[in-house]
N, C-alpha and C. Protein backbone atom coordinates (compact mmCIF):
# COMPACT_ATOMS: atom_id res chain seq x y z
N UNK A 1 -97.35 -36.53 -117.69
CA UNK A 1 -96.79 -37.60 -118.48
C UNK A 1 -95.42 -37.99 -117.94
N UNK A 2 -94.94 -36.87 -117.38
CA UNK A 2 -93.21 -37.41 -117.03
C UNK A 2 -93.23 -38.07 -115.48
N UNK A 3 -94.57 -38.10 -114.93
CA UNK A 3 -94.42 -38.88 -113.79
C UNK A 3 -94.79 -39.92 -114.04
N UNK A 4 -96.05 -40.34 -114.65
CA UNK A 4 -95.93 -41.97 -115.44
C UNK A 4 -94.58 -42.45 -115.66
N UNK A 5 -93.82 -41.43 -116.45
CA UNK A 5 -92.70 -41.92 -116.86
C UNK A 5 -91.27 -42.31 -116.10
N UNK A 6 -92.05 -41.43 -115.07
CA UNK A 6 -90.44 -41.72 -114.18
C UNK A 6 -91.11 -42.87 -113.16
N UNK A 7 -92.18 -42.92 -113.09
CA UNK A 7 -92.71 -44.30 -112.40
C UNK A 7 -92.16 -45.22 -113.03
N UNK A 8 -92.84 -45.93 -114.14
CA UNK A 8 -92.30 -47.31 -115.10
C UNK A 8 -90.46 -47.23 -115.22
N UNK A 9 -90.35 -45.96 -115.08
CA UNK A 9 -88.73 -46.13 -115.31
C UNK A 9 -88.07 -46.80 -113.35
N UNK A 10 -89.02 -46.84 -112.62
CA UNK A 10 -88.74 -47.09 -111.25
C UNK A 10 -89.34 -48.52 -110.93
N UNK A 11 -89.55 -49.09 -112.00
CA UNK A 11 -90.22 -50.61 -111.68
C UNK A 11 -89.20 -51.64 -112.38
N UNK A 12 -89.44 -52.91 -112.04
CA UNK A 12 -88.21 -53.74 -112.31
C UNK A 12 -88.50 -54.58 -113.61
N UNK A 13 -87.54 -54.80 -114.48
CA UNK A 13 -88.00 -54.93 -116.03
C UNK A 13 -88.96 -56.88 -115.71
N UNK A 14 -88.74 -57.60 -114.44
CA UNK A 14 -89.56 -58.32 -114.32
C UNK A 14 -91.04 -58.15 -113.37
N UNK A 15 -92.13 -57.68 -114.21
CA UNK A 15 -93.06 -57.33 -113.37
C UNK A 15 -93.82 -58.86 -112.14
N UNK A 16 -93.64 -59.61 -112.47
CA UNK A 16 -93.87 -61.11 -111.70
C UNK A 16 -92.88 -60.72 -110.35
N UNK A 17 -91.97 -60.59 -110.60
CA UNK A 17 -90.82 -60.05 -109.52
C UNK A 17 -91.22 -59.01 -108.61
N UNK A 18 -91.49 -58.01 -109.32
CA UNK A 18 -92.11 -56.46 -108.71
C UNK A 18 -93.33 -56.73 -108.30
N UNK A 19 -94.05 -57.21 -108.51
CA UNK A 19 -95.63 -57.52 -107.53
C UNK A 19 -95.16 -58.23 -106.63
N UNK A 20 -94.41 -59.11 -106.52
CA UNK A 20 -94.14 -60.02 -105.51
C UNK A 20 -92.80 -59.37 -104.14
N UNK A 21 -92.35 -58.48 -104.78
CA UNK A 21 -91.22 -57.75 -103.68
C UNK A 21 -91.62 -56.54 -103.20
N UNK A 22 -92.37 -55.77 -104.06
CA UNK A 22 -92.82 -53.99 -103.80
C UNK A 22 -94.07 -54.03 -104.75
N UNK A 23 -95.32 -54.48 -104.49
CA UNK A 23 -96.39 -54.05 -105.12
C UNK A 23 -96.80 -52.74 -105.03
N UNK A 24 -96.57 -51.93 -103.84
CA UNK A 24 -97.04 -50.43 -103.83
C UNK A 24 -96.18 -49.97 -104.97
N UNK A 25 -94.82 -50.13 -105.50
CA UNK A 25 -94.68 -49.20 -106.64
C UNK A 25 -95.37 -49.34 -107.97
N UNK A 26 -95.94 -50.42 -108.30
CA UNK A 26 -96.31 -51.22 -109.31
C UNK A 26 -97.96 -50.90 -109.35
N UNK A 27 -98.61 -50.18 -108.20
CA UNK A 27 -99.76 -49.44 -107.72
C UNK A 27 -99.43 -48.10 -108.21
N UNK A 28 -98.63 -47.41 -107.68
CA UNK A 28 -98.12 -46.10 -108.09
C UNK A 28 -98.08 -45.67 -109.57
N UNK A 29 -97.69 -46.69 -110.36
CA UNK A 29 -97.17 -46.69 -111.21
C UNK A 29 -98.04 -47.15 -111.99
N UNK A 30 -99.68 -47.66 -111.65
CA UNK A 30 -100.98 -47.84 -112.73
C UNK A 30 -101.67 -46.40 -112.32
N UNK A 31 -101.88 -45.94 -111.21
CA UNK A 31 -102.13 -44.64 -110.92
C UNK A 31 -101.67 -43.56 -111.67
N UNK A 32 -100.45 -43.66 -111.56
CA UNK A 32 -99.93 -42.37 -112.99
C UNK A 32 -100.51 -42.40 -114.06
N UNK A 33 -100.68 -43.85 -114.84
CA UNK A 33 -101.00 -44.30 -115.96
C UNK A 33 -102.18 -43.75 -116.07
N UNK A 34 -103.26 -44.00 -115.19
CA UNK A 34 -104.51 -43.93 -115.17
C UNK A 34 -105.01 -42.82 -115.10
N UNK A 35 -104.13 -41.85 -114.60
CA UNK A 35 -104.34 -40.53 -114.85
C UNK A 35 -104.14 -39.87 -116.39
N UNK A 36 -103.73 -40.48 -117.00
CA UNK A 36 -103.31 -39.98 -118.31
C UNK A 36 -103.94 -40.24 -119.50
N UNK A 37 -104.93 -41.77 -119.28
CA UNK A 37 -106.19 -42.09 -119.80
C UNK A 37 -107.64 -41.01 -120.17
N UNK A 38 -107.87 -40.53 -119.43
CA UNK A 38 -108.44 -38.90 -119.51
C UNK A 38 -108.10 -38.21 -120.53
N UNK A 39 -106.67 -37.89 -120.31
CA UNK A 39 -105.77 -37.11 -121.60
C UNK A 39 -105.82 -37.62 -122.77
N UNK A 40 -105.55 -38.74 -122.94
CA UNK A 40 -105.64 -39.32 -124.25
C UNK A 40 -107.18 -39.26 -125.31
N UNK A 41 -108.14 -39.98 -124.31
CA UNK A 41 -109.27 -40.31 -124.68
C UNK A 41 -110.07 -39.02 -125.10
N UNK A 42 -109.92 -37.67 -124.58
CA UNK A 42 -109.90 -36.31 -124.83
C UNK A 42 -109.37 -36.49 -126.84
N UNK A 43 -107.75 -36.08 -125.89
CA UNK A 43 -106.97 -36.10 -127.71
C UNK A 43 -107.30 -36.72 -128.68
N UNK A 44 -107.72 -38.11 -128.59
CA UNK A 44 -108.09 -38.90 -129.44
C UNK A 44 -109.43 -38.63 -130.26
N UNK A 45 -110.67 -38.17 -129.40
CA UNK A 45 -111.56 -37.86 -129.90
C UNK A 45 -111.06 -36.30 -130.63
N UNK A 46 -110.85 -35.39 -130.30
CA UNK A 46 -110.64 -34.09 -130.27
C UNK A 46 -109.94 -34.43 -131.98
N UNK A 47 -108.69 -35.40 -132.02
CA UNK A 47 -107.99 -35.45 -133.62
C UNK A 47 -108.11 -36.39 -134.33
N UNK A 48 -109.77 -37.06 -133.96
CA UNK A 48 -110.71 -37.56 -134.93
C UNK A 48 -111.23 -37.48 -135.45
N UNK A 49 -111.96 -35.88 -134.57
CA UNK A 49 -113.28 -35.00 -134.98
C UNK A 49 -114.59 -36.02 -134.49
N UNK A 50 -114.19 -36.62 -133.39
CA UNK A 50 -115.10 -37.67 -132.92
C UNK A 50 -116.06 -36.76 -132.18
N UNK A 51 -117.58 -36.77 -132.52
CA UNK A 51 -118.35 -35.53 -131.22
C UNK A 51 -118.94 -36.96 -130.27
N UNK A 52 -119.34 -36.58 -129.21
CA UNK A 52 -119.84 -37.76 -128.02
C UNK A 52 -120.77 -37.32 -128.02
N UNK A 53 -121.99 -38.06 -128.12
CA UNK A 53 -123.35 -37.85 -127.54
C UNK A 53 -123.93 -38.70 -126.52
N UNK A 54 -124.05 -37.73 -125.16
CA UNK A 54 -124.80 -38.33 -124.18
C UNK A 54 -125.88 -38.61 -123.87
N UNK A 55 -126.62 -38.49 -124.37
CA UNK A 55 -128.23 -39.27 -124.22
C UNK A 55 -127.87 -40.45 -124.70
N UNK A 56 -128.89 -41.05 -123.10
CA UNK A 56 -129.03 -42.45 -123.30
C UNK A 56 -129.61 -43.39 -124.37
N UNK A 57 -128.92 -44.18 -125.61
CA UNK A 57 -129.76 -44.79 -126.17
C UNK A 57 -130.42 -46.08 -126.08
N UNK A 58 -131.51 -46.28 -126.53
CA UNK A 58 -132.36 -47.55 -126.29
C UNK A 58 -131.17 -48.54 -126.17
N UNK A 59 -131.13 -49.74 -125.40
CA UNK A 59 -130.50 -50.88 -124.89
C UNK A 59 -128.66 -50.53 -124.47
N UNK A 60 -128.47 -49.36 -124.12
CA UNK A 60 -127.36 -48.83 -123.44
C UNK A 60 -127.52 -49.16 -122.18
C-alpha cells in the first residue's frame, strides 16, 4: 500500500500534464494500484461474509 502511495504522491496534481510529459510514471503508478485490487476485493468479500461460488452458471 505505501508504494501505491508513494507513487501518486510522485505524479503531478495535473494528470493531462503527466501523460503528456512522463507517462511511464503515471504507468507505474496504475501498476501499484492494480496490485492492491486483489487486496481489497479479498477484504471486501472476507468483511461481508460474501462466499464466491465458482461453477459456471447457465448464461455466464
Amino acid at each position: 500500500m505505501k508504494n501505491a502511495e508513494n507513487q501518486l504522491n510522485q505524479l503531478d496534481n495535473n494528470f493531462v500534464s503527466q501523460i503528456e510529459f512522463n507517462n511511464t510514471e503515471m504507468l507505474l503508478t496504475y501498476d501499484a494500484i492494480q496490485l492492491l485490487v486483489v487486496s481489497f476485493k479479498v477484504d471486501m468479500l472476507q468483511a461481508l461474509g460474501i462466499s464466491v461460488d465458482y461453477v459456471d452458471a447457465d448464461g455466464d
